[in-house]
N, C-alpha and C. Protein backbone atom coordinates (compact mmCIF):
# COMPACT_ATOMS: atom_id res chain seq x y z
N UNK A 1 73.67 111.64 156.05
CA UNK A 1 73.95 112.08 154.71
C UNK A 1 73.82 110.90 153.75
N UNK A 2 73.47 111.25 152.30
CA UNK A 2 73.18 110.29 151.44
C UNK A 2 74.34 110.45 150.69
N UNK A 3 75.14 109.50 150.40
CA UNK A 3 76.32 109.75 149.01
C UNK A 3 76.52 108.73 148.02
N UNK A 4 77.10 109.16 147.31
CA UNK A 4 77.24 108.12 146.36
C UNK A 4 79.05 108.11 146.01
N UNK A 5 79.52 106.48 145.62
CA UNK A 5 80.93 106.79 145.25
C UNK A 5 81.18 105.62 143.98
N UNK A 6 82.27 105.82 143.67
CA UNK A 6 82.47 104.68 142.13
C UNK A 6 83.71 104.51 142.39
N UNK A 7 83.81 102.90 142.12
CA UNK A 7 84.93 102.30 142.35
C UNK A 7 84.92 102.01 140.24
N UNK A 8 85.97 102.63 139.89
CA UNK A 8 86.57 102.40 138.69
C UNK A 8 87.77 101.43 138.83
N UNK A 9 87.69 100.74 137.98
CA UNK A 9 89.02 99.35 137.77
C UNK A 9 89.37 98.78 136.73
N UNK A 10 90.43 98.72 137.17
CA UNK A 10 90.90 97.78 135.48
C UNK A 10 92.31 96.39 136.42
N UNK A 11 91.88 95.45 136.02
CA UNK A 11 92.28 94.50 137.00
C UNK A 11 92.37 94.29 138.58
N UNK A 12 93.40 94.89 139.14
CA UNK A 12 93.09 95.28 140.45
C UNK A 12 93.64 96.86 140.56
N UNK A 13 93.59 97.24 140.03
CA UNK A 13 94.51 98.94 139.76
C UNK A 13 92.46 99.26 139.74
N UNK A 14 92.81 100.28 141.25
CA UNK A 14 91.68 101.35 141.25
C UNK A 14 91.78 102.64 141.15
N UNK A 15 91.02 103.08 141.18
CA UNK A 15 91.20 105.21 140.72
C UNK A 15 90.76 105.92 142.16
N UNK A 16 91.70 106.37 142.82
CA UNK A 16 91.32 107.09 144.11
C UNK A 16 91.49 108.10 144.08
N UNK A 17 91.02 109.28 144.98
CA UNK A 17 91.25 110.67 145.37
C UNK A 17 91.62 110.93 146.71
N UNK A 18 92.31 111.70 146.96
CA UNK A 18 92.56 112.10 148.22
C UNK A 18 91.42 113.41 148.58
N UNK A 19 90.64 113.04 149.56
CA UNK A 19 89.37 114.52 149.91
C UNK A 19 89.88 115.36 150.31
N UNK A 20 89.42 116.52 149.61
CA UNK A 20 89.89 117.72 149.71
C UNK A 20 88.54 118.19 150.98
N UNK A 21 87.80 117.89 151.35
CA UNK A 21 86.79 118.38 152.27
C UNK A 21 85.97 117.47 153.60
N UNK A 22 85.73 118.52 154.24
CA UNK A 22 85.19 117.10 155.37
C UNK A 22 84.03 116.38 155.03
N UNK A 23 84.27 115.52 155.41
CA UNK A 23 84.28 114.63 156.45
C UNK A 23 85.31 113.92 155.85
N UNK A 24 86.80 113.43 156.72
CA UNK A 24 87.22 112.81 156.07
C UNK A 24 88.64 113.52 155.13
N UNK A 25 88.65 114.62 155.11
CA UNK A 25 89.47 115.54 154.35
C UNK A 25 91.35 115.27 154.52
N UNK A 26 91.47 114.71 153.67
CA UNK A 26 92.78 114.20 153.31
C UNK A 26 93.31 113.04 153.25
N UNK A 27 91.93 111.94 153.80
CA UNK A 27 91.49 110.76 153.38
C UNK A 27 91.99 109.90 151.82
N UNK A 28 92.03 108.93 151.77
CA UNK A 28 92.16 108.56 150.20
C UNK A 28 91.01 107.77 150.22
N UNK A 29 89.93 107.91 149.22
CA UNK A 29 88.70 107.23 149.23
C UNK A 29 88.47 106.95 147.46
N UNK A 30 87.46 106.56 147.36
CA UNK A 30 86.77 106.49 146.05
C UNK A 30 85.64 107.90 145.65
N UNK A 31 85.88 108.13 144.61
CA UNK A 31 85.55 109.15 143.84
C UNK A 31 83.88 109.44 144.88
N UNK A 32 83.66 110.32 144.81
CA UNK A 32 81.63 110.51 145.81
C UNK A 32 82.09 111.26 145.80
N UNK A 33 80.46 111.76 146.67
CA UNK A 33 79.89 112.83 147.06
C UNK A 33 78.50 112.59 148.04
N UNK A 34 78.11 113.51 148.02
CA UNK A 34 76.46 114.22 148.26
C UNK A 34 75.85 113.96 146.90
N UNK A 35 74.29 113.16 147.77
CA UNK A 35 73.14 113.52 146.78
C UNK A 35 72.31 114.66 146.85
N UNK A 36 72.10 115.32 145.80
CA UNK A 36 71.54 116.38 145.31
C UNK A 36 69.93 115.98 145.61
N UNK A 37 69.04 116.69 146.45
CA UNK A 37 67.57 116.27 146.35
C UNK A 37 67.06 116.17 144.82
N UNK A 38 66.13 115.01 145.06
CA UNK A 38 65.82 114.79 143.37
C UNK A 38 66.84 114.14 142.63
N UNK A 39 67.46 114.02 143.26
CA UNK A 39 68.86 113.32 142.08
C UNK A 39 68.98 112.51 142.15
N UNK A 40 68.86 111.24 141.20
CA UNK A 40 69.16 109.39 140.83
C UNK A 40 70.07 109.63 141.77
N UNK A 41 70.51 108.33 142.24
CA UNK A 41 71.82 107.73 142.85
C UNK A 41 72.90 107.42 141.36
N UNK A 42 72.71 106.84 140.59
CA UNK A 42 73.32 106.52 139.36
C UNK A 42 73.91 107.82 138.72
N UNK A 43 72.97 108.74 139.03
CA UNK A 43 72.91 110.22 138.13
C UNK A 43 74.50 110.83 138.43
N UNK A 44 73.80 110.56 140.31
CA UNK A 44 74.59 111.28 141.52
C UNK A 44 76.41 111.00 140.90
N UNK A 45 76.67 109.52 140.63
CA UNK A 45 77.48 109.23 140.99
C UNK A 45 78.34 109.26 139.67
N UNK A 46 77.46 109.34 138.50
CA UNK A 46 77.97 110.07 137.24
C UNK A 46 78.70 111.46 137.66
N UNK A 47 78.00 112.34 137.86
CA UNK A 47 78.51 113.69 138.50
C UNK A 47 79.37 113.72 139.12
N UNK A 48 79.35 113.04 140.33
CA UNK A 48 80.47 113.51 141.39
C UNK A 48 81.69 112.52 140.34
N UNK A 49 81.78 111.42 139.89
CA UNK A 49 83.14 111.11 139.30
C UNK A 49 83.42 111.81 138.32
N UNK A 50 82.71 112.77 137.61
CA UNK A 50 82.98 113.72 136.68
C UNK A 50 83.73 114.72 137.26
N UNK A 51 83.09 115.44 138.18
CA UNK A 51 83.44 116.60 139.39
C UNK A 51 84.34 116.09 140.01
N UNK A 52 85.00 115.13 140.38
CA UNK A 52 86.07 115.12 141.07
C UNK A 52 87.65 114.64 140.06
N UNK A 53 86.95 114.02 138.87
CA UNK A 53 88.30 113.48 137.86
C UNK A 53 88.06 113.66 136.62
N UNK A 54 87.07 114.42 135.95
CA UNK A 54 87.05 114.47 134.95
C UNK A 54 87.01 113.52 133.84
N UNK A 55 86.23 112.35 134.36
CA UNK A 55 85.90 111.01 133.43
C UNK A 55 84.76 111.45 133.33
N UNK A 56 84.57 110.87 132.29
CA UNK A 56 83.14 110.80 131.78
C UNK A 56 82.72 109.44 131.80
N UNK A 57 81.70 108.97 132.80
CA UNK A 57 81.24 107.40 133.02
C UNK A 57 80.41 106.57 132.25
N UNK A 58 81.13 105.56 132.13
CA UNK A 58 80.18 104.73 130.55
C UNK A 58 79.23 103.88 131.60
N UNK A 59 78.94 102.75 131.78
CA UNK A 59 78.13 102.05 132.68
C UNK A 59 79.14 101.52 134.15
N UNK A 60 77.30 102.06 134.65
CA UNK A 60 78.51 101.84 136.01
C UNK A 60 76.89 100.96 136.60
N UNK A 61 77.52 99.89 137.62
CA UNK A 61 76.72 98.74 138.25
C UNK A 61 76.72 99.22 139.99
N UNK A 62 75.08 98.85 140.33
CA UNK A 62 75.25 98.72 141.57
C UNK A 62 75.86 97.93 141.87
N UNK A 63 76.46 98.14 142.91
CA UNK A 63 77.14 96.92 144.29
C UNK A 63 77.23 96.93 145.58
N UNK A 64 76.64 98.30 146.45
CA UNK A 64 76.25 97.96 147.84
C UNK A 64 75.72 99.06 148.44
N UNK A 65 75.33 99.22 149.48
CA UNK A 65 75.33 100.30 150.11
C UNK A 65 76.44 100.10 151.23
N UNK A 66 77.02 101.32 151.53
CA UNK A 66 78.21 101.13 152.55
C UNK A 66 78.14 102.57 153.78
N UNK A 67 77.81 102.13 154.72
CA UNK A 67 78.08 102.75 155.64
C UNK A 67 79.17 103.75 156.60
N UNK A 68 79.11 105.35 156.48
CA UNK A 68 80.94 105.11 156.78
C UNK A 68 80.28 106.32 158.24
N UNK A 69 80.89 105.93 158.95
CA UNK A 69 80.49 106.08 160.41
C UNK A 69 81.83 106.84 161.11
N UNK A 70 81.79 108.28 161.59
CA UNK A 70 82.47 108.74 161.99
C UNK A 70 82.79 109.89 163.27
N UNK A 71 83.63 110.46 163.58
CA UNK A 71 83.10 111.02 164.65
C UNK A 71 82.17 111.87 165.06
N UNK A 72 81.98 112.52 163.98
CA UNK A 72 81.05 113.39 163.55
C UNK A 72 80.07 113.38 162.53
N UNK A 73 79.93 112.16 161.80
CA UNK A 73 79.47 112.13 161.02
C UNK A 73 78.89 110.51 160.52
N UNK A 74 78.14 110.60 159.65
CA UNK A 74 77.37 109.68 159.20
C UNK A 74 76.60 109.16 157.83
N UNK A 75 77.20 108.34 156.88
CA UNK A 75 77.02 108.45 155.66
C UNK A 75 76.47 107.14 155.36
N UNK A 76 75.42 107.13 154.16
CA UNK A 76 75.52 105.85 153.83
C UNK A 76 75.25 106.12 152.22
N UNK A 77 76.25 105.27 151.84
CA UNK A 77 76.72 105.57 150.70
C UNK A 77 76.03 104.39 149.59
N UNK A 78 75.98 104.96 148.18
CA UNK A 78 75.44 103.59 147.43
C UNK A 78 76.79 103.77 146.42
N UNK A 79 77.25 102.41 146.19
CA UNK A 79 78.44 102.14 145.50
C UNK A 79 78.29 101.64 144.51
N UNK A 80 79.05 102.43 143.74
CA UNK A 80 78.96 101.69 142.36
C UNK A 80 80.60 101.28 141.72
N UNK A 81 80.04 100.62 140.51
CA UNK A 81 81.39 100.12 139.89
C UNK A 81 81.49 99.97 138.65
N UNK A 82 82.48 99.89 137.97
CA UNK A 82 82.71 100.32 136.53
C UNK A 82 83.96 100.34 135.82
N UNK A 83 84.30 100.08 134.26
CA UNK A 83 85.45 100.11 134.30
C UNK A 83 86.51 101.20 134.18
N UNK A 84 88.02 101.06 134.60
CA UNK A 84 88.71 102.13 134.08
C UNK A 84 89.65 101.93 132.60
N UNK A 85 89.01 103.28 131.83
CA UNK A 85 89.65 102.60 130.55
C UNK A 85 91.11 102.82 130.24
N UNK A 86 91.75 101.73 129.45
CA UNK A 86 93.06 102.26 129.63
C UNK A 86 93.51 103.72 129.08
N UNK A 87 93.11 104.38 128.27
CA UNK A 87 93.43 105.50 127.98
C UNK A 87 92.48 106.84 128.40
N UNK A 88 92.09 106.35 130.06
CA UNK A 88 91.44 107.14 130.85
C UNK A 88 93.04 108.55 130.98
N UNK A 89 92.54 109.82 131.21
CA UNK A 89 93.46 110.89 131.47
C UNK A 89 92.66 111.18 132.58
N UNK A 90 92.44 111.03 133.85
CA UNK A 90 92.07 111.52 135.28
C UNK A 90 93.13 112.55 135.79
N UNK A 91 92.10 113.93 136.24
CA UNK A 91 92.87 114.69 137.11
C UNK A 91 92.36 115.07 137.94
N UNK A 92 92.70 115.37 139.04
CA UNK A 92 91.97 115.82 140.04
C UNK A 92 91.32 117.40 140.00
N UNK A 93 89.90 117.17 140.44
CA UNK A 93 89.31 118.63 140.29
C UNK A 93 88.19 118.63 141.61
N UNK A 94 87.34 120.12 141.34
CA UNK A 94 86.84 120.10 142.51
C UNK A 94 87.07 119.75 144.08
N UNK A 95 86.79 119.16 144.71
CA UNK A 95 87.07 118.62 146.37
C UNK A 95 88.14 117.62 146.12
N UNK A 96 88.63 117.16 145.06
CA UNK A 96 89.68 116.32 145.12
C UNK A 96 90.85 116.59 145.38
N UNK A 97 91.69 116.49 146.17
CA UNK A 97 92.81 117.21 146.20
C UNK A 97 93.94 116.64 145.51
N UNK A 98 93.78 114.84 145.41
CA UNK A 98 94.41 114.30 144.55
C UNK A 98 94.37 113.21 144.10
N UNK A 99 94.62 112.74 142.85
CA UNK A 99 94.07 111.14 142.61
C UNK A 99 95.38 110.42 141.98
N UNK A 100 95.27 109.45 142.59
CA UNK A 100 96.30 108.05 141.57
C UNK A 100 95.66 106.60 141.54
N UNK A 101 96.07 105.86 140.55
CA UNK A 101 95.41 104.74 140.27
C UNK A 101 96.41 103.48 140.93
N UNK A 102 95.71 102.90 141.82
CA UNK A 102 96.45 101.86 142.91
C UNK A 102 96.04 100.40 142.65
N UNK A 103 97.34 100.04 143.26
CA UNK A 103 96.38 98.17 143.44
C UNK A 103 96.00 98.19 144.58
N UNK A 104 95.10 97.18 144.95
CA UNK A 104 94.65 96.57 145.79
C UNK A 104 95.97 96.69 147.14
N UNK A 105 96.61 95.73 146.99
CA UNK A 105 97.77 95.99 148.01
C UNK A 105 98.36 97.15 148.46
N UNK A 106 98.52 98.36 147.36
CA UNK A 106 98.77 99.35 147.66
C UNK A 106 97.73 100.12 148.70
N UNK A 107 96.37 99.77 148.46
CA UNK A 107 95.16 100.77 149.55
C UNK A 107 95.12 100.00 150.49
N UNK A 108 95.41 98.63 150.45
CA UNK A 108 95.32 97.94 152.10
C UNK A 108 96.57 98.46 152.87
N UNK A 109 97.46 98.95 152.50
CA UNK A 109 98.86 99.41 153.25
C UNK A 109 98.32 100.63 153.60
N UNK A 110 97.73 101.35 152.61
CA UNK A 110 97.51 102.69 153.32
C UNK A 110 96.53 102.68 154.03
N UNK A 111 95.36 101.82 154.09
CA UNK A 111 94.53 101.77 154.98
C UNK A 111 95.02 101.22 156.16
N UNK A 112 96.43 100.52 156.71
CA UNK A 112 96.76 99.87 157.85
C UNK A 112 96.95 101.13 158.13
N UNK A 113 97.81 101.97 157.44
CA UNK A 113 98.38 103.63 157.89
C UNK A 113 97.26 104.49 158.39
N UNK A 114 96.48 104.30 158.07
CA UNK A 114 95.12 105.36 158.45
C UNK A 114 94.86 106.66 157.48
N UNK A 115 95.44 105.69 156.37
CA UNK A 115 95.30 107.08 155.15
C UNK A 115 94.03 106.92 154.05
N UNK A 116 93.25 105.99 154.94
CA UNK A 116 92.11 106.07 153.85
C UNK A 116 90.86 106.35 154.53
N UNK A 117 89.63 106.34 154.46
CA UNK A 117 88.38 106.18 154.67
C UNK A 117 88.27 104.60 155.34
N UNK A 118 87.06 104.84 156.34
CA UNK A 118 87.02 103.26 157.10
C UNK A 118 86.41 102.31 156.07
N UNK A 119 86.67 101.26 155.81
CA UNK A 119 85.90 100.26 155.61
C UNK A 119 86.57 100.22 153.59
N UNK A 120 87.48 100.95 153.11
CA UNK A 120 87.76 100.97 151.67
C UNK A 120 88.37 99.72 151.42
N UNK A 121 89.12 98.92 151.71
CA UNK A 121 89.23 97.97 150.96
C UNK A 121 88.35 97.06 150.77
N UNK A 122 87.65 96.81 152.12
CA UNK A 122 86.43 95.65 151.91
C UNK A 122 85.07 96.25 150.74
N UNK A 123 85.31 97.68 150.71
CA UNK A 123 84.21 98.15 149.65
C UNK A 123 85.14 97.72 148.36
N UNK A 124 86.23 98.32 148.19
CA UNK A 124 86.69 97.11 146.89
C UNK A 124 86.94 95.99 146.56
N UNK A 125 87.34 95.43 147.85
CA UNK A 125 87.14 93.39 147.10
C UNK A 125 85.59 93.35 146.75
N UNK A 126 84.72 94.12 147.48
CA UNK A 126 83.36 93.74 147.10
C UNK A 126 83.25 94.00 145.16
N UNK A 127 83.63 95.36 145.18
CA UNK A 127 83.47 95.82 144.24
C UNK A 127 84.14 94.68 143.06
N UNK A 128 85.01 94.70 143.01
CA UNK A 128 86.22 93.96 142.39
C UNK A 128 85.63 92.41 142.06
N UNK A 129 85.30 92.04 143.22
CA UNK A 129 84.47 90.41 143.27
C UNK A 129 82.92 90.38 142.29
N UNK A 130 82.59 91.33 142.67
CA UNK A 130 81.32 91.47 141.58
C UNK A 130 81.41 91.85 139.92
N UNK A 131 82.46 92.63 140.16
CA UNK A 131 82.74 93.49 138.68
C UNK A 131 82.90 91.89 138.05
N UNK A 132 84.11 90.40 138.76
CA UNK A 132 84.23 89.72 137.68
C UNK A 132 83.64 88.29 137.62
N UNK A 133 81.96 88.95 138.34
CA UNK A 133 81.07 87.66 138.29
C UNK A 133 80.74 87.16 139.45
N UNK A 134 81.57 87.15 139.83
CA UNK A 134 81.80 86.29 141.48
C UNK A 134 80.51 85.78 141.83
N UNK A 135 80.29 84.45 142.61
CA UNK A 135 78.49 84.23 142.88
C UNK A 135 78.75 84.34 144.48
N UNK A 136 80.13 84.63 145.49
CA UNK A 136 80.61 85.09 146.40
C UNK A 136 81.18 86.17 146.77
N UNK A 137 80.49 87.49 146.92
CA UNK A 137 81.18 88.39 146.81
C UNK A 137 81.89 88.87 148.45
N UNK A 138 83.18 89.36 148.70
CA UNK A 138 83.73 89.14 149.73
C UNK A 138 83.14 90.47 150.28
């Protein structure tokens, strides 16, 4: 599967959803989806953060492709990043079942718990490290 996801931020406070669908379903991840045949990756990932929170995305930057490998399944995802504004109103819609805006510390705890998607924090220090220049991104 091809997907796309957006890591939105505003210092270290990110915007997550809990998936409402499989692969992964009840997961806390970053906003994605499925690419639509014919559909930008950029386009893609406008949409699905629309469709899942109801932002409307101002510029959003590549920053990786990420692999998420599972028992059943197999994704490779292109990630993007962007900011969250402070007077963003996010709610959860579509496949989202629910979203809150976390720090960093907060998704590495839940990822020790097994409440996130594999590999999410290292997709956000990446994210995070690039968003503020970094010529090392972790």
């Amino acid at each position: 599967m091809l997907g796309v996801s957006v890591c939105l931020s505003k210092d270290e406070d990110v915007l997550l959803v809990r998936r409402g669908k499989t692969p992964y379903r009840g997961l806390w991840s970053l906003p994605g989806g499925g690419v639509r045949f014919g559909e930008a990756l950029r386009g893609a990932a406008k949409r699905e953060l629309f469709e899942e929170t109801r932002i409307v995305a101002g510029d959003l930057d590549f920053i990786t492709l990420h692999e998420a490998i599972g028992e059943r399944s197999h994704a490779v995802i292109a990630v993007f990043a962007g900011d969250l504004a402070a007077d963003a109103l996010p709610r959860a819609a579509d496949d989202a079942e629910a979203l809150e805006i976390l720090n960093l510390a907060e998704v590495a705890r839940r990822e020790a718990a097994g409440e996130t998607t594999p590999g999410l924090v290292a997709v956000i220090e990446r994210c995070l490290a690039m968003r503020r220049g970094r010529s090392d991104p972790v």
